[in-house]
N, C-alpha and C. Protein backbone atom coordinates (compact mmCIF):
# COMPACT_ATOMS: atom_id res chain seq x y z
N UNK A 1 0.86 -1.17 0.00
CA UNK A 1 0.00 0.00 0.00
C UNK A 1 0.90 1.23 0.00
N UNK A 2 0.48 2.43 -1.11
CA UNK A 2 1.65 3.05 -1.02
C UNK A 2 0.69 4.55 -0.10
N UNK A 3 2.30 5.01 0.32
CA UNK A 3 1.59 6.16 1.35
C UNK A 3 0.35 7.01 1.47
N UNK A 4 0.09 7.21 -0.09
CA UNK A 4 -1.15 8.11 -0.36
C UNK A 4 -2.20 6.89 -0.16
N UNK A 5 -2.13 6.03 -0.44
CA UNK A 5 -3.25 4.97 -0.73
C UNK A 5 -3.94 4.80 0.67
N UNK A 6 -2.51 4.94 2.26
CA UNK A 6 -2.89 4.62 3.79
C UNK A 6 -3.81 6.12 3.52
N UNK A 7 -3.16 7.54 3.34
CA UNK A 7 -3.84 8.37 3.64
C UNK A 7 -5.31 8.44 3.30
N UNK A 8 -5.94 7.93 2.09
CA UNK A 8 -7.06 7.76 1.67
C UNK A 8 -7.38 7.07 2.37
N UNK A 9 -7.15 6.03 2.74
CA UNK A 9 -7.88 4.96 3.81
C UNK A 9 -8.09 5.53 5.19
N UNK A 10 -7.25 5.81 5.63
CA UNK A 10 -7.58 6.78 7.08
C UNK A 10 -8.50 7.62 6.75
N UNK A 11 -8.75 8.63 5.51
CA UNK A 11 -9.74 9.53 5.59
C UNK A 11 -11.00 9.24 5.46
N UNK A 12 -11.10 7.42 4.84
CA UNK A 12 -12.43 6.91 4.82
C UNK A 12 -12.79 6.27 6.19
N UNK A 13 -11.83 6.29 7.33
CA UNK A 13 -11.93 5.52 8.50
C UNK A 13 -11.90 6.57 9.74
N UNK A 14 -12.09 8.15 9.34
CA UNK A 14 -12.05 8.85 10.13
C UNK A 14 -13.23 8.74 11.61
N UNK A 15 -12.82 8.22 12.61
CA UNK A 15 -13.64 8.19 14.06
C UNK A 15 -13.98 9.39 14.50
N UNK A 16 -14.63 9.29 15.19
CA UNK A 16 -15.34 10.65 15.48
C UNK A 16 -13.93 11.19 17.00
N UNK A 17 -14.32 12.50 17.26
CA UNK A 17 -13.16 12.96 18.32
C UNK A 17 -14.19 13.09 19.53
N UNK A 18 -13.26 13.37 20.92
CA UNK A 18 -14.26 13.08 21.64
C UNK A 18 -15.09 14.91 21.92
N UNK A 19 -13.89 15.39 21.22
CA UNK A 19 -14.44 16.95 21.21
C UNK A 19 -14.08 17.49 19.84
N UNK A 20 -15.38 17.05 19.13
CA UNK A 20 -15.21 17.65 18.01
C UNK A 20 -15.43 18.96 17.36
N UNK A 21 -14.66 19.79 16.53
CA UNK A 21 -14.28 21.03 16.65
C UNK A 21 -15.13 20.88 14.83
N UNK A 22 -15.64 22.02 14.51
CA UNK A 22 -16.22 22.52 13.36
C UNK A 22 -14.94 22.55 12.17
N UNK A 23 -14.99 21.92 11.28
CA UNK A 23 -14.00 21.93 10.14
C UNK A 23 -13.69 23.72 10.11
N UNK A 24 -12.07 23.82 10.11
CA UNK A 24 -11.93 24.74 9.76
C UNK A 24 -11.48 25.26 8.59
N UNK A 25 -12.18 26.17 7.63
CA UNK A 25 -12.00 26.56 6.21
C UNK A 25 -11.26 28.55 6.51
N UNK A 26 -9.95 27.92 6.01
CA UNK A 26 -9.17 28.82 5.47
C UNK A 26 -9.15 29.59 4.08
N UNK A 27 -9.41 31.06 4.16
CA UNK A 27 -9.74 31.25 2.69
C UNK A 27 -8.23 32.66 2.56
N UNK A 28 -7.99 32.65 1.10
CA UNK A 28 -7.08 33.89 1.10
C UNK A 28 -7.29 33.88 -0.64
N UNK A 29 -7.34 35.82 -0.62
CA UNK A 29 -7.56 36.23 -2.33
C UNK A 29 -6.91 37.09 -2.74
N UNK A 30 -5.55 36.72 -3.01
CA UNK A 30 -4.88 37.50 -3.71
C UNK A 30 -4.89 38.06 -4.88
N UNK A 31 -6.28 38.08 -5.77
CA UNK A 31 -6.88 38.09 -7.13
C UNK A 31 -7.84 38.71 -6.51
N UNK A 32 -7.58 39.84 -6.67
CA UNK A 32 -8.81 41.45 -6.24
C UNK A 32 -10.43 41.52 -7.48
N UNK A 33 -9.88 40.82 -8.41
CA UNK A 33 -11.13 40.35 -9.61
C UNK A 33 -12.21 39.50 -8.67
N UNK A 34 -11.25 38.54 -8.09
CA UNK A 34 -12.96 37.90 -7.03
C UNK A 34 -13.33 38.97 -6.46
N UNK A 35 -12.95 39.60 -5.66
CA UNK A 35 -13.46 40.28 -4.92
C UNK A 35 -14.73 41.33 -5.46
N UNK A 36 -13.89 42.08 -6.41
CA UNK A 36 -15.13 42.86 -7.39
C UNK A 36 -16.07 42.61 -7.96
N UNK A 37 -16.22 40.83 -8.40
CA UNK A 37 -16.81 40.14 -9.16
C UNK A 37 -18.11 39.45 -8.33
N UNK A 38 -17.28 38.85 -7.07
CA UNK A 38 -18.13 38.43 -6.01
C UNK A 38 -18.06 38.80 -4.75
N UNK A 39 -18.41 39.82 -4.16
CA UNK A 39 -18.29 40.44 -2.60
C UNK A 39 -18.67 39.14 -1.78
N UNK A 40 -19.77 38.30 -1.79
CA UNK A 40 -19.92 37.46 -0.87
C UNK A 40 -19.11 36.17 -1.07
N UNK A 41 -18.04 36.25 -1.92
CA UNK A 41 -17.24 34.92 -1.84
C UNK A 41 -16.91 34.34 -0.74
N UNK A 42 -16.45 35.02 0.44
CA UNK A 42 -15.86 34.50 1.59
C UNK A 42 -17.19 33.25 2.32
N UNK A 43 -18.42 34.03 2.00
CA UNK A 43 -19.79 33.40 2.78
C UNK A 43 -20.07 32.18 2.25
N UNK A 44 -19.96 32.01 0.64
CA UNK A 44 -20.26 31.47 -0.11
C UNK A 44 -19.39 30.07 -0.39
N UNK A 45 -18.34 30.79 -0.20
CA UNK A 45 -17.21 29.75 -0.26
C UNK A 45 -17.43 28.77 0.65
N UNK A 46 -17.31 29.14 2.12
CA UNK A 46 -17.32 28.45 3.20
C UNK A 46 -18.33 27.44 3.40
N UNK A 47 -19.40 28.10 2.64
CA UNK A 47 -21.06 27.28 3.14
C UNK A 47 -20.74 26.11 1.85
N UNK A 48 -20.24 25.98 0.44
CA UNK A 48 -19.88 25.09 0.25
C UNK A 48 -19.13 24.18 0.94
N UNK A 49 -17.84 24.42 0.99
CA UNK A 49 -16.81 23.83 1.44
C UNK A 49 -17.29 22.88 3.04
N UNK A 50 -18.27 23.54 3.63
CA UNK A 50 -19.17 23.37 4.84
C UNK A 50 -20.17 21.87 4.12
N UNK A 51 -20.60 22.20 3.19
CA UNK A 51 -21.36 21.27 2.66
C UNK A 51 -20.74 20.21 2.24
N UNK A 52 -19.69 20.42 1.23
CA UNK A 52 -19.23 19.00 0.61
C UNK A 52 -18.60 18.24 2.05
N UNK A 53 -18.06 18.80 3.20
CA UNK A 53 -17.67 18.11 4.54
C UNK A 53 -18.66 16.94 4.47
N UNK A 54 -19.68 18.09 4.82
CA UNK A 54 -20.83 17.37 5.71
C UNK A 54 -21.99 16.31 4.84
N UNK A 55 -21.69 16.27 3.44
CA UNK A 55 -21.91 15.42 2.66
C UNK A 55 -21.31 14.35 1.87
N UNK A 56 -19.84 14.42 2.56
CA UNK A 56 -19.23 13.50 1.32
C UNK A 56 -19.21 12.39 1.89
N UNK A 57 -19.76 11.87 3.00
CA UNK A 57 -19.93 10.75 3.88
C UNK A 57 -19.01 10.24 4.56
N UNK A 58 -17.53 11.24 4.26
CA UNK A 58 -16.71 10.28 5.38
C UNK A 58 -16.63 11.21 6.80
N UNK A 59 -17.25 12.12 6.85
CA UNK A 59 -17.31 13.16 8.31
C UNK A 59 -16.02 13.60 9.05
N UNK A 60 -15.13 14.23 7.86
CA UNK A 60 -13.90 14.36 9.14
C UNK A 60 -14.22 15.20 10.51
N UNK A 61 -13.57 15.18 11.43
CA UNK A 61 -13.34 15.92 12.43
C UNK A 61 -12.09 16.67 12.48
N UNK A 62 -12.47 18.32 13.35
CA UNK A 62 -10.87 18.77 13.75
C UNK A 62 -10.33 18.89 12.35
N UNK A 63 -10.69 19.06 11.28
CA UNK A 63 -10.54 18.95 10.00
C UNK A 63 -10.01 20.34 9.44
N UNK A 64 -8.83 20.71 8.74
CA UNK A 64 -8.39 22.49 8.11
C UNK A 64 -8.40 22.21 6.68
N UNK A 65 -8.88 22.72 5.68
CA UNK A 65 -8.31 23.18 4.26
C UNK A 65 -8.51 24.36 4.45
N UNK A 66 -7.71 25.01 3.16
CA UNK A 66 -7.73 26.16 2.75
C UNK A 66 -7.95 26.22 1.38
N UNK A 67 -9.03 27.35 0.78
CA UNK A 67 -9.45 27.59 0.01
C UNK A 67 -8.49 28.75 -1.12
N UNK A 68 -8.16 28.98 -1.97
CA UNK A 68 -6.54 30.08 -2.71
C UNK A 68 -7.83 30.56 -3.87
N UNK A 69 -8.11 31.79 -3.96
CA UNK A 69 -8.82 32.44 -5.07
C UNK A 69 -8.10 33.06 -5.58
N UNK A 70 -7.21 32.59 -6.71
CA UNK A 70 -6.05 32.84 -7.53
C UNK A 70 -6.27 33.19 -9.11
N UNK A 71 -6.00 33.91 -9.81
CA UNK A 71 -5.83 34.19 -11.10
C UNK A 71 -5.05 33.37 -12.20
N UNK A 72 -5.69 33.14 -13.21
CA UNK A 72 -4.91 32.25 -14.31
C UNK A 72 -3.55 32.18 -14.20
N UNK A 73 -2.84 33.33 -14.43
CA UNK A 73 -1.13 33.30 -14.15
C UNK A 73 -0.69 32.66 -13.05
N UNK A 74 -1.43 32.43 -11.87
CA UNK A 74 -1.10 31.76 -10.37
C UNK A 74 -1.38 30.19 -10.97
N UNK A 75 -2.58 30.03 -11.24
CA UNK A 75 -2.82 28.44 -11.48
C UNK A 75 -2.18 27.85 -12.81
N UNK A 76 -1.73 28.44 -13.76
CA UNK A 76 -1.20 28.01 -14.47
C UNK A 76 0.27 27.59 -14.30
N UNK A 77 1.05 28.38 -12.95
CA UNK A 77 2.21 27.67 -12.87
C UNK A 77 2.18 26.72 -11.95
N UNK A 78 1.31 26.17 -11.20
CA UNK A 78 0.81 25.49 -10.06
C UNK A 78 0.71 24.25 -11.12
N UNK A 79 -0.45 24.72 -12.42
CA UNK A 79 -0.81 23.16 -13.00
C UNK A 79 0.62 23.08 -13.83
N UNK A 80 1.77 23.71 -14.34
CA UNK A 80 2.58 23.55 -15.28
C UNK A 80 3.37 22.63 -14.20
N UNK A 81 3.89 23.37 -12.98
CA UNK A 81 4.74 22.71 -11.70
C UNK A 81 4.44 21.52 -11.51
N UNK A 82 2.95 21.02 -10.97
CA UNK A 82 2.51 19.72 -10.32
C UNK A 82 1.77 19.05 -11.21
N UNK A 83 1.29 19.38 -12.50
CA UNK A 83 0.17 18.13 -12.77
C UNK A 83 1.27 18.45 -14.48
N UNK A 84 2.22 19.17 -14.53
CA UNK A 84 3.09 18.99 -16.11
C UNK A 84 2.44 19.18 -17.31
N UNK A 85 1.12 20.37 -16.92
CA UNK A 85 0.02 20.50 -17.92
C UNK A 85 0.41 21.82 -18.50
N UNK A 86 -0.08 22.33 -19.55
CA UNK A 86 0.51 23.92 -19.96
C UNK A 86 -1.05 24.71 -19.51
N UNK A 87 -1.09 25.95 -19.51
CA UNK A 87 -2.03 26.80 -19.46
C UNK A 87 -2.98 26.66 -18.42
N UNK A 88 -3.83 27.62 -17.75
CA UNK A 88 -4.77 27.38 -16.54
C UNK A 88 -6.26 26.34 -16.87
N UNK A 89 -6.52 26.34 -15.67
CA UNK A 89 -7.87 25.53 -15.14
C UNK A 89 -8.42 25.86 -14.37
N UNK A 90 -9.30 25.03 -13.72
CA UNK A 90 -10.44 26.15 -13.52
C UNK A 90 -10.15 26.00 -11.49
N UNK A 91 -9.95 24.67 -11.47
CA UNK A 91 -9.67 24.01 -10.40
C UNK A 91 -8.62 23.07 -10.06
N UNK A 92 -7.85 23.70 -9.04
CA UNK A 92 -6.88 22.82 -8.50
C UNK A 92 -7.22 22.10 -7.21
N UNK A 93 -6.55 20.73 -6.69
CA UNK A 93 -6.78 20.47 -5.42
C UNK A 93 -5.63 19.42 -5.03
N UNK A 94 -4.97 20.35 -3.74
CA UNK A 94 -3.90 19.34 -3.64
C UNK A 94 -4.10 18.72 -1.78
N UNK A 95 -4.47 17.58 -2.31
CA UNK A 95 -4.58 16.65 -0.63
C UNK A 95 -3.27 17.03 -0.06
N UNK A 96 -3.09 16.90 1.28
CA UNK A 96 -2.22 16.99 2.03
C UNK A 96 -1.00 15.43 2.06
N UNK A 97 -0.26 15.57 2.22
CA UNK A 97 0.77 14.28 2.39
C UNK A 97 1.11 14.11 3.69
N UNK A 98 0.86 14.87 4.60
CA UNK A 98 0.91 14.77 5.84
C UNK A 98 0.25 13.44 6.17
N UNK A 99 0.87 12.54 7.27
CA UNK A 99 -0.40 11.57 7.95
C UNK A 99 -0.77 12.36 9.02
N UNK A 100 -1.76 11.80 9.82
CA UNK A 100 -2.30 12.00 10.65
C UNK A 100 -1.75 12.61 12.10
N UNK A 101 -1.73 13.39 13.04
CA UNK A 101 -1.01 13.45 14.07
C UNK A 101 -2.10 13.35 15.19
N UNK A 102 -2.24 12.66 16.41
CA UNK A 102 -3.17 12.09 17.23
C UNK A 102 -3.17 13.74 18.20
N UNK A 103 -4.68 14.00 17.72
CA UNK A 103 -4.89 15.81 18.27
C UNK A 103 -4.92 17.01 17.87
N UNK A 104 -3.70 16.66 16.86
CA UNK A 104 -4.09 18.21 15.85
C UNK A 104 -5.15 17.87 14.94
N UNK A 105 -4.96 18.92 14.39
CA UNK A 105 -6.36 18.98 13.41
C UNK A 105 -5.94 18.26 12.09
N UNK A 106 -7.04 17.52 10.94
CA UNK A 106 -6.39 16.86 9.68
C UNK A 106 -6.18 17.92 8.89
N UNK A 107 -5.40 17.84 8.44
CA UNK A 107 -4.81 19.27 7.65
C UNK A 107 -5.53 18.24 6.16
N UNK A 108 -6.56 18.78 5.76
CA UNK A 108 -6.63 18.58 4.57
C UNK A 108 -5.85 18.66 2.74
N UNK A 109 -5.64 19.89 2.91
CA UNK A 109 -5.13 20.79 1.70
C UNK A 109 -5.55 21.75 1.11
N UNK A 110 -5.44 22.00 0.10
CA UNK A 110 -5.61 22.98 -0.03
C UNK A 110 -6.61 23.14 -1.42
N UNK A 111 -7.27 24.02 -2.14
CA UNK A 111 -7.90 24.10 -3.23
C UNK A 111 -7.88 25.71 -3.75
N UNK A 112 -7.43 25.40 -5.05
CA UNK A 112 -7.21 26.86 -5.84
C UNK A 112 -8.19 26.71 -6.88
N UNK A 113 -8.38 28.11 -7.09
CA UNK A 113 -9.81 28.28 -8.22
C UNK A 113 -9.15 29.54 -9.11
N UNK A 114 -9.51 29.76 -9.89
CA UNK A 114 -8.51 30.87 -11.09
C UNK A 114 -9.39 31.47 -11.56
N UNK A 115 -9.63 32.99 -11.19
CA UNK A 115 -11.06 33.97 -11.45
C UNK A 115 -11.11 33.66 -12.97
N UNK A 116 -10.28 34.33 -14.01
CA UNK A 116 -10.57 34.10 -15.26
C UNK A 116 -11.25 33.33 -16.14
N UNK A 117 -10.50 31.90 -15.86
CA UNK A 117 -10.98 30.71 -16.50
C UNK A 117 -12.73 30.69 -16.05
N UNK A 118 -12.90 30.41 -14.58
CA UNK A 118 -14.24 30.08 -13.83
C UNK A 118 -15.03 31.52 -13.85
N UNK A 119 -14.35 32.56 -14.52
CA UNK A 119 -15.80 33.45 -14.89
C UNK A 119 -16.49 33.43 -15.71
N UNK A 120 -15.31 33.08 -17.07
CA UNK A 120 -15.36 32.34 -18.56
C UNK A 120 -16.35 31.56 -18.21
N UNK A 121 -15.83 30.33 -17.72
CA UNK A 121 -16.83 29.48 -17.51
C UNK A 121 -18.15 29.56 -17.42
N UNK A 122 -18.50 30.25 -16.10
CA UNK A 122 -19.71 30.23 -15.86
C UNK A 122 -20.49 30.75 -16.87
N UNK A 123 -19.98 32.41 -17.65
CA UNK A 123 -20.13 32.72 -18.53
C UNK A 123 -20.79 32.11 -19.67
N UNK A 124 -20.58 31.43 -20.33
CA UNK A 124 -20.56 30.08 -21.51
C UNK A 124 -20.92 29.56 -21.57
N UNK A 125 -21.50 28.85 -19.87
CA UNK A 125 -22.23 27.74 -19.53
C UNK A 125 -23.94 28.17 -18.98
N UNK A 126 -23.84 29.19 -18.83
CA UNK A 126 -24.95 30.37 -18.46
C UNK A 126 -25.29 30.49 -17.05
N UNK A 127 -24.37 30.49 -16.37
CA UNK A 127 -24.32 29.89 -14.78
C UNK A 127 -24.19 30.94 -14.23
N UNK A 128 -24.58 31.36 -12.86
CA UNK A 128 -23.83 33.01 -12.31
C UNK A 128 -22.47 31.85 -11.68
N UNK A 129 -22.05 33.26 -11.39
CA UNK A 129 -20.64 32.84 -11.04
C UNK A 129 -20.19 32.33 -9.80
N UNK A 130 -21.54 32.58 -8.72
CA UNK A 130 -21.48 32.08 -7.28
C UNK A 130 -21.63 30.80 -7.41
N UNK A 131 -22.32 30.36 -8.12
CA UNK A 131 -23.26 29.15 -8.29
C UNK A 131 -22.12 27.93 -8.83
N UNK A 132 -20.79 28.79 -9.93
CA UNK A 132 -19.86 27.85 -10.30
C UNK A 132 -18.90 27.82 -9.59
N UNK A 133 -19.00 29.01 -8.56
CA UNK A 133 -18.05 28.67 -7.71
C UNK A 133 -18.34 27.53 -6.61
N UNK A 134 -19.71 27.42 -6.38
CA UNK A 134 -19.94 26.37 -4.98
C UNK A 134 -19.51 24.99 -5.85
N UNK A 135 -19.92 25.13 -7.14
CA UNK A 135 -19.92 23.81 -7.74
C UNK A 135 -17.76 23.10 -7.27
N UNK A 136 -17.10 24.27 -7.90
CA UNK A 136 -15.77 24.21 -8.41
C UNK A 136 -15.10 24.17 -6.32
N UNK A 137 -15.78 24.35 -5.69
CA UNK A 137 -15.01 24.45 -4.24
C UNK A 137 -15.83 22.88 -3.78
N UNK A 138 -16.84 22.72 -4.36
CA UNK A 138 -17.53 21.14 -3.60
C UNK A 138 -16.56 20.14 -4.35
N UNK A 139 -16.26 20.37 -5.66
CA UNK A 139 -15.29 19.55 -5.99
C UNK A 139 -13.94 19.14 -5.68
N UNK A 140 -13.19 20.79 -5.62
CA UNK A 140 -12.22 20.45 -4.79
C UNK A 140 -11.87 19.86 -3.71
N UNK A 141 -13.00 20.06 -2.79
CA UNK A 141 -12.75 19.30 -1.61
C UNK A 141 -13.26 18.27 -1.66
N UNK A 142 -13.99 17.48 -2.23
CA UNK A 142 -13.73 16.11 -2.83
C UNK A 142 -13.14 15.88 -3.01
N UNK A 143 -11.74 15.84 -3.77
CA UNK A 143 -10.96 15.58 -4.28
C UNK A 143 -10.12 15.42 -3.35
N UNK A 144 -9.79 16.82 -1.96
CA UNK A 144 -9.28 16.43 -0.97
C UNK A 144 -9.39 15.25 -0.12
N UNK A 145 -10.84 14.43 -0.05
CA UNK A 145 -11.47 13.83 0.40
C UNK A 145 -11.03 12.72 -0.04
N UNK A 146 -10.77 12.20 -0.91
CA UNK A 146 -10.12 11.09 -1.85
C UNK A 146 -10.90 10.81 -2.96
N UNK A 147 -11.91 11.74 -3.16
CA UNK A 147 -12.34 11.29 -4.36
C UNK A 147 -11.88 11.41 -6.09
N UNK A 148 -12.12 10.91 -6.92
CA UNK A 148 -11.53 10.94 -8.04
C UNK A 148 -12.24 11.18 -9.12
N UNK A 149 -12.30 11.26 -10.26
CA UNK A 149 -12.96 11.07 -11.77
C UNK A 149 -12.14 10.76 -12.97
N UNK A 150 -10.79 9.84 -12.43
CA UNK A 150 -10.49 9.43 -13.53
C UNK A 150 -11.23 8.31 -14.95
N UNK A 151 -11.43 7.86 -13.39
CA UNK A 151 -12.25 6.45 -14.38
C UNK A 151 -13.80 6.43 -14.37
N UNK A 152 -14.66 6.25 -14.91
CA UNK A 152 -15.87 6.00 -15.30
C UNK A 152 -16.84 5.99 -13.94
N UNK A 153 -16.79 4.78 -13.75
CA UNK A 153 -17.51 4.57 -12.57
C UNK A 153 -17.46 5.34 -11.02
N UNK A 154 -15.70 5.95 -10.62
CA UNK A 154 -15.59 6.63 -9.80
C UNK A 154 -16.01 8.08 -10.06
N UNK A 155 -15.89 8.72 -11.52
CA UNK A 155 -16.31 9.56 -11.95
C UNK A 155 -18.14 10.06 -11.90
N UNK A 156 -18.81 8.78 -12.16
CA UNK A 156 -19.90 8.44 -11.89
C UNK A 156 -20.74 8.77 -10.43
N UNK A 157 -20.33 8.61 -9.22
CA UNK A 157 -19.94 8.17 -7.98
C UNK A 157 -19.89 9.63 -7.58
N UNK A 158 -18.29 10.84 -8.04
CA UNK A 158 -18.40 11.66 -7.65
C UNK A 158 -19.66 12.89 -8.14
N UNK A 159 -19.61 12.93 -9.42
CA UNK A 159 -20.78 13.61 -10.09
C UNK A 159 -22.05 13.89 -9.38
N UNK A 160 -22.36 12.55 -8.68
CA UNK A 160 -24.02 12.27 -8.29
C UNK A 160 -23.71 12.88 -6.55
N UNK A 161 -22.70 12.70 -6.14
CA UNK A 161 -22.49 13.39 -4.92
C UNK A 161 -22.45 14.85 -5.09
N UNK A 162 -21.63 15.49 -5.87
CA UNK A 162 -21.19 16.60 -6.04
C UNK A 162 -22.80 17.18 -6.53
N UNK A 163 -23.88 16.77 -7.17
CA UNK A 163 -24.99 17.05 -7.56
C UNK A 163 -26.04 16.80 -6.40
N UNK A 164 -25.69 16.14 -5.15
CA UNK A 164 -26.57 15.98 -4.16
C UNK A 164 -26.19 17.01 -3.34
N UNK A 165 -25.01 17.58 -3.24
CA UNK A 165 -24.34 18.64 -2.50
C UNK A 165 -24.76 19.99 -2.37
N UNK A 166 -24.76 20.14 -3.96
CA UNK A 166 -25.63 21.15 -4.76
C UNK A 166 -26.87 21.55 -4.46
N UNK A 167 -27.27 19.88 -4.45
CA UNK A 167 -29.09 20.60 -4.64
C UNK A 167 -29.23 20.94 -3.06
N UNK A 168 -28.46 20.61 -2.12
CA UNK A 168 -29.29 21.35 -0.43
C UNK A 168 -28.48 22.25 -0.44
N UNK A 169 -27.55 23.37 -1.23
CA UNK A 169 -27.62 24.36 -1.58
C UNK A 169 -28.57 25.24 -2.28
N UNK A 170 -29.47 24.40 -2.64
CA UNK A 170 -30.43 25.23 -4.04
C UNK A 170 -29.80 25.69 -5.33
N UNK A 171 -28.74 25.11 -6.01
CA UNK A 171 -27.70 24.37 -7.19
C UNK A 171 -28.29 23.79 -7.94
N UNK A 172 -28.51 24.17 -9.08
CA UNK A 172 -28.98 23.24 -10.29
C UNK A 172 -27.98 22.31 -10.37
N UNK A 173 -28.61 21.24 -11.32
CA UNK A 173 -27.60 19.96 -11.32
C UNK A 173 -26.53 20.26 -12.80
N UNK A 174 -25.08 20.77 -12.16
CA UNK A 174 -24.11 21.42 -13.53
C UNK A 174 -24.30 20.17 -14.57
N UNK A 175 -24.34 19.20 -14.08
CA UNK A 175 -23.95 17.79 -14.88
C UNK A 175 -25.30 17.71 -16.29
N UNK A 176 -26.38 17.87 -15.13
CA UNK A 176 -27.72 17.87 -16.46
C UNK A 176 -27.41 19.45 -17.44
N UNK A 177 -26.96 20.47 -16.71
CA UNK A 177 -27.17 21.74 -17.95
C UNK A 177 -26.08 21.63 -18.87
N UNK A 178 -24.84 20.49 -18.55
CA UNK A 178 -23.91 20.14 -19.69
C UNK A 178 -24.61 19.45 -20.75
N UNK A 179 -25.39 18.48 -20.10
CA UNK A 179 -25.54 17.43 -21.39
C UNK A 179 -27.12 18.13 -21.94
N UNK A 180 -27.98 19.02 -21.33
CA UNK A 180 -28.56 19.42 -22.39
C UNK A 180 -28.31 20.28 -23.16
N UNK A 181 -27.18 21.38 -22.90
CA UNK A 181 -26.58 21.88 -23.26
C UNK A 181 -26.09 20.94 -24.92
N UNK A 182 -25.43 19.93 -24.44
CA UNK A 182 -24.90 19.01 -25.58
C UNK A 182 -26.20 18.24 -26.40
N UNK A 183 -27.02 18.31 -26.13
CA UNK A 183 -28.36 18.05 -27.03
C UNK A 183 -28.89 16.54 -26.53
């Protein structure tokens, strides 16, 4: 079992604490475009990030990510650095490599979002932009979570979560306005 593989497993085996503390969500925006674009990001952000926790069924406790509202030029050297891709995206998410320490908090990781691309986005897709942001921060922290979409079926799996997440937000389902979108 290789190291990341224990860490995923611990995060699906997370026990409850005997004093459990409210996940804490770290946010920072060095991209002044969110800010102008969306004043309530900080609220918005959180109450996702709050949601995909408390929905993705493994319930951490004592739990930190941090949320990075970064600009294309930021995420594009992030995805060129770590994933060896050229040009930005919309969403980054990097789990923590840390294991576990008995008391501190699980340091999750972290998740970057890139105003440009995800205004585009929403833009195009006819979405407001709060709405792609809860989508693009429930994902990320999925992803922190151990979830995946490489393959079909896990892809499958996350979609229908990430769309159950949504809707007790009051979130249309992104997945159905793609494919009618696609005819």
């Amino acid at each position: 079992m290789t190291d990341a593989t224990a860490r995923r497993a611990a995060r699906k085996t997370m026990t409850p604490d005997p004093d459990p503390r409210p996940p804490v969500v770290d946010i920072a925006i060095p991209c002044a475009a969110w800010r102008r674009a969306a004043p309530e990001l900080e609220s918005l952000a959180r109450a996702a990030a709050a949601a995909a926790l408390a929905g993705s069924g493994k319930k951490p406790v004592n739990a930190e990510l941090s949320l990075v509202f970064a600009d294309d030029a930021e995420i594009t050297l992030l995805n060129e650095r770590w994933r060896n891709r050229a040009g930005p995206t919309n969403v980054l998410a990097f789990a923590s490599e840390d294991d576990p320490v008995a008391g501190a908090p699980l340091i999750l990781g972290d998740v970057v979002l890139a105003y440009e691309t995800v205004a585009r986005e929403a833009r195009d897709q006819g979405k407001s932009l709060a709405d792609h942001v809860r989508h693009l921060v429930i994902h990320g922290v999925l992803h922190l979570l151990g979830y995946d979409h490489q393959q079909a079926a896990p892809a499958r799996r996350m979609e229908a979560l990430e769309t159950r997440i949504l809707a007790s937000l009051g979130v249309a389902d992104p997945y159905r306005m793609r494919e009618d979108a696609d005819g």
